[in-house]
Every structure is written in C-alpha cells, then in structure tokens.
Protein backbone atom coordinates (compact mmCIF):
# COMPACT_ATOMS: atom_id res chain seq x y z
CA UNK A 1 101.21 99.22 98.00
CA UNK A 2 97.25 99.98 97.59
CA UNK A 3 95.57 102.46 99.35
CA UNK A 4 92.08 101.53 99.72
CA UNK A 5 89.24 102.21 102.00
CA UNK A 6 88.13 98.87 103.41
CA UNK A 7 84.80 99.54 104.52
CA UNK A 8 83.73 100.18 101.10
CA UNK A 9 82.16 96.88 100.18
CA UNK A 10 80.69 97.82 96.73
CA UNK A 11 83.73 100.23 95.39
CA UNK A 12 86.14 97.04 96.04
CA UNK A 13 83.71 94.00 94.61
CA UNK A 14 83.70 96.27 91.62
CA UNK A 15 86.82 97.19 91.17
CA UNK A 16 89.78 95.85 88.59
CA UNK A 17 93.37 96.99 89.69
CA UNK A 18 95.66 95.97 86.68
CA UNK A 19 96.84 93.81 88.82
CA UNK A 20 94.31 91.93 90.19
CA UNK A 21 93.88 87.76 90.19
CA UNK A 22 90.58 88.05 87.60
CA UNK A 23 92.92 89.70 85.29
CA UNK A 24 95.94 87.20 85.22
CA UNK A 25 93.80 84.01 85.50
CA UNK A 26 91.12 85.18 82.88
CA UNK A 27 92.79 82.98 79.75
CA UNK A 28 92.94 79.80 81.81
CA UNK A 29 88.97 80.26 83.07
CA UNK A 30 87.95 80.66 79.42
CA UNK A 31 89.79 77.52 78.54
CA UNK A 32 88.93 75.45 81.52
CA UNK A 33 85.17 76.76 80.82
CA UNK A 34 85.76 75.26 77.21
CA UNK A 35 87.23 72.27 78.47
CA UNK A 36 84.55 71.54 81.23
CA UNK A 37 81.49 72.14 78.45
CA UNK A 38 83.36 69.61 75.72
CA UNK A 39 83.21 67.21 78.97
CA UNK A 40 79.08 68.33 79.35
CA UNK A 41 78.41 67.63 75.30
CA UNK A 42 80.37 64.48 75.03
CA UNK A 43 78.71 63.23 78.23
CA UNK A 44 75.27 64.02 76.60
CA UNK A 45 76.00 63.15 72.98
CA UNK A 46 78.67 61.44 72.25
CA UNK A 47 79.39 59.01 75.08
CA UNK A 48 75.77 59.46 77.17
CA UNK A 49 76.11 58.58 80.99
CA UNK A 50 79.34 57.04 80.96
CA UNK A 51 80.35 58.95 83.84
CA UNK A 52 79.53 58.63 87.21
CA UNK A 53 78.88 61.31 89.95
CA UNK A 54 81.77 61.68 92.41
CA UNK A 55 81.02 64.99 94.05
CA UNK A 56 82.00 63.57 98.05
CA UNK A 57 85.24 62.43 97.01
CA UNK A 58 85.88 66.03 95.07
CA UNK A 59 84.60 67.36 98.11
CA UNK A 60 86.74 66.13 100.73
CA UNK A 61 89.59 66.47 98.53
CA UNK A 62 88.64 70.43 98.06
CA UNK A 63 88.64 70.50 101.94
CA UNK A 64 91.96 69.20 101.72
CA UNK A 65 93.26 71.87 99.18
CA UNK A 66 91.71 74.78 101.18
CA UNK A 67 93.74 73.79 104.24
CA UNK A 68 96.90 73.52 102.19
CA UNK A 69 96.23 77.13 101.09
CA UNK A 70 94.95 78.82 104.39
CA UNK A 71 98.29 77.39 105.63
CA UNK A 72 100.14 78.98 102.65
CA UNK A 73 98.75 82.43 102.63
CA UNK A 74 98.91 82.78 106.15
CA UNK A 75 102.76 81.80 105.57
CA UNK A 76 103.04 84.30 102.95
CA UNK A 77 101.12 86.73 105.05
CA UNK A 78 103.32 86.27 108.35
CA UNK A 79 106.62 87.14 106.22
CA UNK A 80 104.73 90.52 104.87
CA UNK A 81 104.18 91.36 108.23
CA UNK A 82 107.47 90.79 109.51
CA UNK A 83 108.95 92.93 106.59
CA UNK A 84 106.72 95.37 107.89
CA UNK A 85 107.91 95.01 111.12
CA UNK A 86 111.33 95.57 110.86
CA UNK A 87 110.87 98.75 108.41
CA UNK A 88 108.83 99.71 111.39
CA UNK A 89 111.79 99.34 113.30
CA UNK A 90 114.12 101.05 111.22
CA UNK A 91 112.00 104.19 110.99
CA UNK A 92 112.06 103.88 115.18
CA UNK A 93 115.47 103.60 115.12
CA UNK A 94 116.11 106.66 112.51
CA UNK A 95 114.23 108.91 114.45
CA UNK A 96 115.34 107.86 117.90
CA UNK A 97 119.47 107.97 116.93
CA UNK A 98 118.29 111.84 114.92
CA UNK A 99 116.58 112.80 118.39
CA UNK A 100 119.82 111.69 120.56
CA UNK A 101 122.16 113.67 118.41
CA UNK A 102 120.13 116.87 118.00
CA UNK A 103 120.09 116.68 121.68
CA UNK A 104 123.43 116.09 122.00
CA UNK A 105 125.17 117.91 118.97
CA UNK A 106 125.05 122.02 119.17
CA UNK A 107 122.84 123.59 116.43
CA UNK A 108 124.82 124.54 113.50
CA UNK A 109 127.32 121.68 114.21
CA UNK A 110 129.23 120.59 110.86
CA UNK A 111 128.23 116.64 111.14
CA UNK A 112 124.53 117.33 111.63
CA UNK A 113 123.86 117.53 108.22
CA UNK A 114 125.81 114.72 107.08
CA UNK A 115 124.68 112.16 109.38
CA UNK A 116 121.33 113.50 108.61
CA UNK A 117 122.46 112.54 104.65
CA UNK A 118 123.78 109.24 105.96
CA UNK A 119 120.44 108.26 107.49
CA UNK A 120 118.49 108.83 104.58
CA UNK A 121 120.76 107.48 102.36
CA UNK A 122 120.58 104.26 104.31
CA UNK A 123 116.44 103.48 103.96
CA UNK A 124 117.10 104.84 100.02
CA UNK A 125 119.57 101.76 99.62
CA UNK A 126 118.49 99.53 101.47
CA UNK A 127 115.18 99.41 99.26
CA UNK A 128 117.52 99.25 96.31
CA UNK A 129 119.40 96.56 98.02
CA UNK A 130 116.35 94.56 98.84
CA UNK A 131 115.52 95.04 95.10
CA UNK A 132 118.64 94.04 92.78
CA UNK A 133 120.46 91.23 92.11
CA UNK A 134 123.74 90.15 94.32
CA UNK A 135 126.32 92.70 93.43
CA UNK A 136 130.45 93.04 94.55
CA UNK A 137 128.94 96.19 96.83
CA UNK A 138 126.66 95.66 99.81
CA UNK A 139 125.99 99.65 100.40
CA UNK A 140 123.45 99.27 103.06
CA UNK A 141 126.61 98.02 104.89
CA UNK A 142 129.09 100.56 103.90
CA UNK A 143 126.52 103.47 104.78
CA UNK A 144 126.35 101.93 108.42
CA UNK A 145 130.15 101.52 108.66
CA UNK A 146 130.25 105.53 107.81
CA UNK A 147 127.52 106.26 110.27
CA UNK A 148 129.12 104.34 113.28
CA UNK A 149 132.92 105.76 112.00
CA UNK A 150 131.31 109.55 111.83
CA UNK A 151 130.45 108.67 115.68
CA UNK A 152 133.26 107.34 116.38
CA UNK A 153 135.33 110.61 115.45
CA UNK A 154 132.95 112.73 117.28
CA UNK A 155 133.64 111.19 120.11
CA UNK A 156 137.72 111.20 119.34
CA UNK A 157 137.24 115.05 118.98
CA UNK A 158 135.34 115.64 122.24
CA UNK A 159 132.06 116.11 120.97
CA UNK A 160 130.21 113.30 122.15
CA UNK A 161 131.05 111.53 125.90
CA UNK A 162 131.63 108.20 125.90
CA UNK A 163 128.36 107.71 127.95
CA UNK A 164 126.47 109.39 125.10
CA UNK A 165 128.46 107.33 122.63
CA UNK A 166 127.10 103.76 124.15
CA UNK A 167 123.59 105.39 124.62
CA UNK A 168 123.94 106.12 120.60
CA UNK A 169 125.42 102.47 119.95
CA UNK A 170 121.36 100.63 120.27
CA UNK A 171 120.06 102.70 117.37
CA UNK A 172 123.45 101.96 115.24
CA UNK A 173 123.22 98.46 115.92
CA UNK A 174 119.45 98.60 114.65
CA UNK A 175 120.60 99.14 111.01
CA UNK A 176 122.55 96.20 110.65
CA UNK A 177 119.67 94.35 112.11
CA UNK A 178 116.91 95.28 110.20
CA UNK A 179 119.16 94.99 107.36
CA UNK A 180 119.77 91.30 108.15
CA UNK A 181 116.11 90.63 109.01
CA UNK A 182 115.15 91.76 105.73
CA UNK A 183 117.47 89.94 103.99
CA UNK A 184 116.57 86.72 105.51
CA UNK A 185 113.03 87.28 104.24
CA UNK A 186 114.40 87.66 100.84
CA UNK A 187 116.80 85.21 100.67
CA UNK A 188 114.61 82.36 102.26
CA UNK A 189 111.32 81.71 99.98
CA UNK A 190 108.60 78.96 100.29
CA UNK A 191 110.63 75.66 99.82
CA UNK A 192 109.85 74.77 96.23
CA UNK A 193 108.79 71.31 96.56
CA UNK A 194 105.79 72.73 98.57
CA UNK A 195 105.05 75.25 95.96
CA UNK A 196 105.73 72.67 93.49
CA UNK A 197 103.38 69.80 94.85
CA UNK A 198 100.61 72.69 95.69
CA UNK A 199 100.35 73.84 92.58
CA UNK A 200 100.23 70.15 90.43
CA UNK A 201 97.81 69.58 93.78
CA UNK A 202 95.48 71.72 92.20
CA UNK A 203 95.81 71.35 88.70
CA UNK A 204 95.03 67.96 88.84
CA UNK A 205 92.07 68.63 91.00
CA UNK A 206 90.69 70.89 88.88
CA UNK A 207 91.22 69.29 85.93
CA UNK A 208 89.54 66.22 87.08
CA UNK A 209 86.43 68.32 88.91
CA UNK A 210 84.16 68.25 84.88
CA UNK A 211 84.34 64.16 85.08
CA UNK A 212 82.68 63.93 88.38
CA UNK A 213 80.55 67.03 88.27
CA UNK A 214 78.92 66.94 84.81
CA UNK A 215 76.68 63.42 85.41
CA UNK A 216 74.98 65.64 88.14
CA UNK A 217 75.12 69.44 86.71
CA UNK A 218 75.53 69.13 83.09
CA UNK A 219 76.64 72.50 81.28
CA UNK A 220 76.72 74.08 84.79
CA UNK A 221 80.42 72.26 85.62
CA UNK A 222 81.84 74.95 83.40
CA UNK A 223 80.61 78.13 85.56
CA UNK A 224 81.27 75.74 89.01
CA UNK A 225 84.43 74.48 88.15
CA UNK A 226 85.51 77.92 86.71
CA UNK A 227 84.44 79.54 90.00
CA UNK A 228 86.45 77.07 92.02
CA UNK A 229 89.53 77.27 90.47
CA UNK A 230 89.49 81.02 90.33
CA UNK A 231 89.27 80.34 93.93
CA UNK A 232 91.82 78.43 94.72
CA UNK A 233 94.43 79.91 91.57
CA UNK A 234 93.87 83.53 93.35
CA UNK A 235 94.61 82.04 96.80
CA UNK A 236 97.87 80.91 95.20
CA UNK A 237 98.85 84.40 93.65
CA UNK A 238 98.15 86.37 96.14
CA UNK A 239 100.60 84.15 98.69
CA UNK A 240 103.02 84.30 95.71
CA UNK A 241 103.18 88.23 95.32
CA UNK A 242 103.28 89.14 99.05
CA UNK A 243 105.91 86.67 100.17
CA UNK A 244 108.38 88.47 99.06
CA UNK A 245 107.13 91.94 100.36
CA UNK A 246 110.02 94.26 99.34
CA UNK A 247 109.47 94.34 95.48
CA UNK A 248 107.29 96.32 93.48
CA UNK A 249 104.13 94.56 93.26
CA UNK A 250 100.88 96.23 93.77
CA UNK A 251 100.87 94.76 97.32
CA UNK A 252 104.64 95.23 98.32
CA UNK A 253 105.28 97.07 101.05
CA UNK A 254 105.76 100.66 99.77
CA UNK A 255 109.08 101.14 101.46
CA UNK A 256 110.02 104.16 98.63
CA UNK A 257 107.32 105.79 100.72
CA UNK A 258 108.84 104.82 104.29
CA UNK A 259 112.24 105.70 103.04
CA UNK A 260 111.41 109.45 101.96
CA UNK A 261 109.62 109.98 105.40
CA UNK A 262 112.59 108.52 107.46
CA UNK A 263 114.83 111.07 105.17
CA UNK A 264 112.36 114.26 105.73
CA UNK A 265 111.83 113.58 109.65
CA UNK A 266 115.48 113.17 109.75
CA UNK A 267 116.43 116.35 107.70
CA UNK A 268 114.05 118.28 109.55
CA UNK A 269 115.89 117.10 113.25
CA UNK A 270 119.29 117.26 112.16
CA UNK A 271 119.79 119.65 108.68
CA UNK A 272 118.70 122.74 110.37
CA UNK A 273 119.24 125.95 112.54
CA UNK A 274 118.36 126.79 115.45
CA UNK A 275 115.77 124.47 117.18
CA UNK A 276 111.97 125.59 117.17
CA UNK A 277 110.13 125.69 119.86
C-alpha cells in the first residue's frame, strides 16, 4: 500500500509511481492519438467534410459510461474497505484474546509463548493464504484448530475455568470469521459479463469519439479524445487493482505490515516475564 500525504496537491499531480494508470495506458494514448489525427487529415484531405458533427449523442452516451464506472469503482472500493475491515477485526481480536490470557495465565507460564507463536503465525498465513493458489492444506485453519485445542487443554489441566474458557471462545471464533470474510472477497470477483460489456462499452465509445468530434475540432480530437479515454481506462484500472485488496499491488492492503504488528503486540503481551508496570 502507498503512503502518501494527501494534502499535498502539487507533490501528487506530479508524481509517477511505477505503477500508476499514465504509465500502463501510455502505448494505447499514442496510438489512439495516431488514430484520431489519420481521422483529422483524411477528413481535411482526402475525404473533406464527409463527416458530420455528433458531439450530443457522444455526450449523453459519455454520461452514460461515467455512471457505469462511478458504480464500478465504488463497487471495487466497498470490497477494499471491507477487507480492511475485517483485518481490522482480526488485529482486535489478536490483541483482545493476548490481553485475556496474560490476565489469566501466570507470568512465566509454559503456553504463553506458544500461543503467542500461534497468533502470529495465524495473520503470517493467512496473508499467504489470501495470496496462493488452492492448495491440499488450508493452514489458516489448522493454526486455529491448534489455538482453540491449546485452550482446550488448559482448561483440562486446571489452568483456565470454564467461565474464562467461554469468555476466551468470542476472540477464537473471530479467526475463523475473518478468515471466511476474506475469503469470500477473494473468491467472489465482479461478474465477468459486467466487466466484459464495460470494457467493449468503452472501447467502442472511444473508438468512435474522432468521427463525430473531428468535423467540429479538427487535429484537436486527438488531445480530447486521448484525454477522455485516459479518463475513463484509469477509472477501469484502478477498480480492477483494488477489488481484490489482499494481493500485492501498489494499492493492496499492506496486510505483511498488519501481520508483523499483530505478531509484535502479541509477543510483547504474552512472550515475556514478569509484567511491567
């Protein structure tokens, strides 16, 4: 994810991340500029005012587009958030189970330290998880089931009530959650048709812009229909690359980040001596 100050107008209008739209699109503006001045010359020399201005129609339809895309990103944006959301709610639910057990578990207590290990390990694989292909081994899973068993035998040994047990089982259950909140985000992208028909929606619209633009602005349809379609083509990418927040995109959430905090606030609760205070 991008760290950026956002009151700095001028530093981000003038800055290039190697990831950024201008970047990717930059070989299809040069040709569409091409294309839209060979339009411009042949209406001029070769086939002089054979076309005829249509800039309402292109207009409404543009309206038209812009909807389909507000509706899009906001889609794309709305599943970003709720990835960020339920890390949120994993790092809550870290903390929160590390709290109950340093308050309930004696200092210097063999299983501190483990279930400190089991914690961490969790955020680490779930990123990994989110990441990879389908594989035979679900380990987000298995970590849980050794969390919730490593409870279980405290309690068999005495060391943990069975009221402090059920007041442990929220936080548990939050894992499994998250984990299947996540995955739902993953597993479920924008239906394809939609993406399908958006993007030919826009290609053709583009493509047809230099016919009904260039009876009325002449060479200038290259720099106005380049400028549109950078518009709309950056709209597109940037709905692409944060639907799916829990890659490693420029703009995916940084959950690496999220994970080594959960596993340092944990350590420092649970993987220690005596409590400071």
């Amino acid at each position: 994810m991008i760290s950026y100050d956002p009151k700095s107008w001028w530093g981000l209008i003038f800055k290039f991340h190697k990831s950024d739209t201008f970047r990717r699109l930059l070989p299809a503006m040069l040709s569409l500029a091409l294309f839209s001045a060979g339009i411009a010359y042949a209406d001029r020399h070769l086939l002089p005012n054979q076309l005829k201005s249509t800039t309402a129609l292109h207009a409404l339809l543009g309206f038209v587009i812009s909807m389909l895309l507000v509706f899009r990103t906001n889609t794309a944006y709305e599943r970003w958030w709720e990835g960020r959301r339920l890390w949120g709610s994993l790092t809550n639910a870290s903390r929160n189970l590390a709290l109950k057990l340093d308050a309930f578990l004696p200092s210097g207590h063999p299983s501190r330290p483990q279930i400190a290990g089991l914690i961490g390990a969790y955020a680490d694989s779930l990123t990994r998880h989110l990441r990879a292909a389908a594989t035979a081994e679900h380990r987000p899973n298995r970590i849980a089931a050794q969390l919730f068993a490593e409870t279980a035998r405290l309690r068999d040994r005495g060391d943990l009530s069975g009221d402090q047990l059920l007041c442990l089982n929220p936080d548990l259950s939050a894992f499994a959650e998250v984990c299947g909140g996540c995955e739902r985000i993953q597993k479920t992208p924008i239906p394809y048709s939609y993406s399908l028909f958006l993007k030919k929606f826009i290609f053709l619209y583009i493509v047809s812009m230099p016919f009904c633009f260039v009876p009325e602005f002449h060479y200038w349809t290259a720099l106005i229909t380049t400028l549109v379609f950078y518009v709309l083509a950056s709209l597109e990418l940037i709905a692409e690359e944060i639907e799916n927040p829990f890659g490693e995109d420029a703009n995916d959430l940084p959950t690496d980040d999220i994970a080594a905090s959960i596993r340092l606030r944990v350590r420092e609760l649970l993987a220690r001596g005596e409590p400071e205070r």
